[in-house]
C-alpha atoms as a PDB file:
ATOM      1  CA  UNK A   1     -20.445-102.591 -66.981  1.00  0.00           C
ATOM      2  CA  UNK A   2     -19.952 -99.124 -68.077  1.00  0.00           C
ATOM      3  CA  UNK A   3     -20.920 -96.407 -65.867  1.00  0.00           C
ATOM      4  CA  UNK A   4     -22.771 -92.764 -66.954  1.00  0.00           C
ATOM      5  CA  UNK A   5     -21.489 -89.938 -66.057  1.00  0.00           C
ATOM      6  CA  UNK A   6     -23.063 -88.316 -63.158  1.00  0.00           C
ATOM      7  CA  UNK A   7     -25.579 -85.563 -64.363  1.00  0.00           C
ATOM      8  CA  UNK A   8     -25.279 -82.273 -62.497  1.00  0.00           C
ATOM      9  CA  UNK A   9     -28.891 -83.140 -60.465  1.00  0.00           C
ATOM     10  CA  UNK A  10     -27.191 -86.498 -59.873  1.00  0.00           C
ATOM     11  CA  UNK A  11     -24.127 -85.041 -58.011  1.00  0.00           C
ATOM     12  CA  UNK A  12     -26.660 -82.403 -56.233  1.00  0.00           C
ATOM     13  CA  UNK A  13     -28.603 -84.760 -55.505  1.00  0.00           C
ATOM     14  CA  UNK A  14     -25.784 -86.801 -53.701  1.00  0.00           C
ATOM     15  CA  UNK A  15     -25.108 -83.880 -52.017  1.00  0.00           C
ATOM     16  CA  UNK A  16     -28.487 -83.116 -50.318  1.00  0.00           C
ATOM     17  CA  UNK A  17     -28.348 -87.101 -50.019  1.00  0.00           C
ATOM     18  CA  UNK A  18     -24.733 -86.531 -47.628  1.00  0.00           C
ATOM     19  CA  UNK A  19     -26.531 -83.504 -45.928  1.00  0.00           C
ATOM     20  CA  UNK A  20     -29.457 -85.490 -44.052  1.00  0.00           C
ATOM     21  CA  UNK A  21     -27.474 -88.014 -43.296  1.00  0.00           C
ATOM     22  CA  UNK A  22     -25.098 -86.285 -41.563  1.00  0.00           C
ATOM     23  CA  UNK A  23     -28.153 -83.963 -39.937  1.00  0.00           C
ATOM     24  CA  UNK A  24     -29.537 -87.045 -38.868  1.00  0.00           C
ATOM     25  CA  UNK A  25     -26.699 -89.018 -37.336  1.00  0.00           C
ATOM     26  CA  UNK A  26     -25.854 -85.730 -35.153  1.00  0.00           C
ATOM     27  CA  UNK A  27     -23.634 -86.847 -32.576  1.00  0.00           C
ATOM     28  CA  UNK A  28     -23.717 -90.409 -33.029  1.00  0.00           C
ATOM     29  CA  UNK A  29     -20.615 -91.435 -34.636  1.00  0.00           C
ATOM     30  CA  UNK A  30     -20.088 -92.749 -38.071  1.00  0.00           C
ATOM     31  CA  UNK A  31     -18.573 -95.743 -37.176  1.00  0.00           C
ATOM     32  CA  UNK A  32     -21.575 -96.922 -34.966  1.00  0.00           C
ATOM     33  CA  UNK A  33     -24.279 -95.776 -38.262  1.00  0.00           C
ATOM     34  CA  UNK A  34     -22.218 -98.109 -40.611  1.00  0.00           C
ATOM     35  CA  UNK A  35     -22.214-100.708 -38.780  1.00  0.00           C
ATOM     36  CA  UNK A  36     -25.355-101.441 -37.631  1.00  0.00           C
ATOM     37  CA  UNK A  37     -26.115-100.578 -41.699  1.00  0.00           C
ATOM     38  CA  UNK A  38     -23.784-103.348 -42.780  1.00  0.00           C
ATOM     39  CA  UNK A  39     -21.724-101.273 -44.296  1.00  0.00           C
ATOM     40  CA  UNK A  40     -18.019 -99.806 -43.816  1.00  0.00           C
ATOM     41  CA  UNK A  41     -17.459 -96.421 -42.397  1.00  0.00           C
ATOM     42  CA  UNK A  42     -15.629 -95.488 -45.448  1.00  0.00           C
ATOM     43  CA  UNK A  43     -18.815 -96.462 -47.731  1.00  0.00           C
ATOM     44  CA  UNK A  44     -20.770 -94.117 -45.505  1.00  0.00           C
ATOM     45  CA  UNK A  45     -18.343 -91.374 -45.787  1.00  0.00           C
ATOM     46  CA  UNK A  46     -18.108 -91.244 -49.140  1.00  0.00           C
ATOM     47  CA  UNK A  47     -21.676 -91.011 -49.145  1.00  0.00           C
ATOM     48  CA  UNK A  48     -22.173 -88.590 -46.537  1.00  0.00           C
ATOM     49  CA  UNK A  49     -19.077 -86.421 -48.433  1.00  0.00           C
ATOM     50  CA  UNK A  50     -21.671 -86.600 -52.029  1.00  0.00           C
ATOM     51  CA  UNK A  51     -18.496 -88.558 -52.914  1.00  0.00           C
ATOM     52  CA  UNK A  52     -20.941 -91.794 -53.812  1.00  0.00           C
ATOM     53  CA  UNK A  53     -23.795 -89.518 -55.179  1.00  0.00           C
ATOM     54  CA  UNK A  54     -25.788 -92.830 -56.569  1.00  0.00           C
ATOM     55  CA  UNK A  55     -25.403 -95.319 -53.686  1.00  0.00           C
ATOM     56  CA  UNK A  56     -27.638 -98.150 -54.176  1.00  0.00           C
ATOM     57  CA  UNK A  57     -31.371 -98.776 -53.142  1.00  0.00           C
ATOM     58  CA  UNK A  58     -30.911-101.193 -50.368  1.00  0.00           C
ATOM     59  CA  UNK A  59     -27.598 -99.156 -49.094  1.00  0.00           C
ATOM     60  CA  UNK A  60     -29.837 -95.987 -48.631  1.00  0.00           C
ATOM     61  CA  UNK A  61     -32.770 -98.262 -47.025  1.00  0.00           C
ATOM     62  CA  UNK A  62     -30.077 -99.582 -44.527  1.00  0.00           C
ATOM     63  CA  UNK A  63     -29.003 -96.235 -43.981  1.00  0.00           C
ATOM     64  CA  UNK A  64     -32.754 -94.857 -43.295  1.00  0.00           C
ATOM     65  CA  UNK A  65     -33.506 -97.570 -41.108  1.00  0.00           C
ATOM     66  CA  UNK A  66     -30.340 -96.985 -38.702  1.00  0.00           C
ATOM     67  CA  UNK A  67     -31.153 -93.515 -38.517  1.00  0.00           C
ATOM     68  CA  UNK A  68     -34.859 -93.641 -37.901  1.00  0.00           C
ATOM     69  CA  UNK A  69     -35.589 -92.077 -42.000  1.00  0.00           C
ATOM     70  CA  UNK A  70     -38.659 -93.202 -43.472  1.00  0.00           C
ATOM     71  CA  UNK A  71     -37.709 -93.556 -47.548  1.00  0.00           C
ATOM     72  CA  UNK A  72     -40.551 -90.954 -47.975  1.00  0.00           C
ATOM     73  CA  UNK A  73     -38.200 -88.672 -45.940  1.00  0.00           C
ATOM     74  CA  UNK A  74     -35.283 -89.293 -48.096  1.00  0.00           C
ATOM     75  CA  UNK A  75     -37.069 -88.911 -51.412  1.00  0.00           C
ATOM     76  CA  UNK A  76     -38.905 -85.821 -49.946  1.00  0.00           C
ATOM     77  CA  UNK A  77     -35.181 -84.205 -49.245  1.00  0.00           C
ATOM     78  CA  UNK A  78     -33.200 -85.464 -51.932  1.00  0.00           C
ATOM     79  CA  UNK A  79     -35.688 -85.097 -55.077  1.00  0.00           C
ATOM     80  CA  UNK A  80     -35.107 -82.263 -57.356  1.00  0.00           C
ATOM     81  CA  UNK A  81     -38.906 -81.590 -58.407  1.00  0.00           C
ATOM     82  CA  UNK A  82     -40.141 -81.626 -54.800  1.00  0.00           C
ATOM     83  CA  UNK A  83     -37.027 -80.123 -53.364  1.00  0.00           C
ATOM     84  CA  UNK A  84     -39.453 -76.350 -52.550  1.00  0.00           C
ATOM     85  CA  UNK A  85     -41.126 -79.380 -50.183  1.00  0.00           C
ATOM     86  CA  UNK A  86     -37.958 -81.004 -48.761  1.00  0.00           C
ATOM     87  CA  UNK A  87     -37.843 -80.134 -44.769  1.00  0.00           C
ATOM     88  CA  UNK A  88     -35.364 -77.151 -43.681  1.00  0.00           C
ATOM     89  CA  UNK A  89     -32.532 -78.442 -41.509  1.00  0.00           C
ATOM     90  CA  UNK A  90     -34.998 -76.915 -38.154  1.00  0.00           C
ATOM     91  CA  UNK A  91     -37.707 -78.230 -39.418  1.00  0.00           C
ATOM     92  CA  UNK A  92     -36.122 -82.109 -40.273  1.00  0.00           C
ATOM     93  CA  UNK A  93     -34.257 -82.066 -36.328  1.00  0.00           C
ATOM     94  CA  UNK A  94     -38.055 -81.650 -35.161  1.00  0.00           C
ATOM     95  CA  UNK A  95     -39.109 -84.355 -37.185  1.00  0.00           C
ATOM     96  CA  UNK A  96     -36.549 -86.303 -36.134  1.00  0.00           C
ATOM     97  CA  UNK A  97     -36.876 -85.658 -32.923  1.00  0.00           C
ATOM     98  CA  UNK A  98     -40.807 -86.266 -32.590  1.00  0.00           C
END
């Protein structure tokens, strides 16, 4: 199978994808996240890093779910065309949080 090249919105959108994640881990440690995700800590850092900027559906769903995201969340965040609507680091912790 022959991989695309990552469009420039793909790799920014990896990125915004690494930056929630990260936010919403906080002080939990990586290790702990991938493994109750079923994946390997090295899986989750490349994709917290934007290093994996197109993981797959069902890795991004495990991800959510370990961390409390709803997949509305993540779209909301990571998506380009509603990014003016995507929660502000403050804003996302008090989501989180509540």
């Amino acid at each position: 199978m022959v991989r695309l090249p990552l469009t420039p919105t793909d790799v920014e959108r990896g990125q915004r994808l690494g930056a929630l994640l990260r936010e919403a881990r906080g002080e939990r440690s990586m290790l702990d996240i991938a493994l109750d995700a079923g994946l390997s800590p090295e899986t989750l850092r490349k994709i917290e890093s934007g290093r994996v900027a197109t993981p797959a559906f069902s890795t991004i769903a495990a991800i959510a779910e370990v961390l409390g995201l709803s997949l509305d969340q993540v779209w909301a965040t990571i998506s380009p065309a509603r990014r003016d609507t995507a929660p502000s680091g403050e804003r996302l912790r008090e989501r989180l949080v509540s």
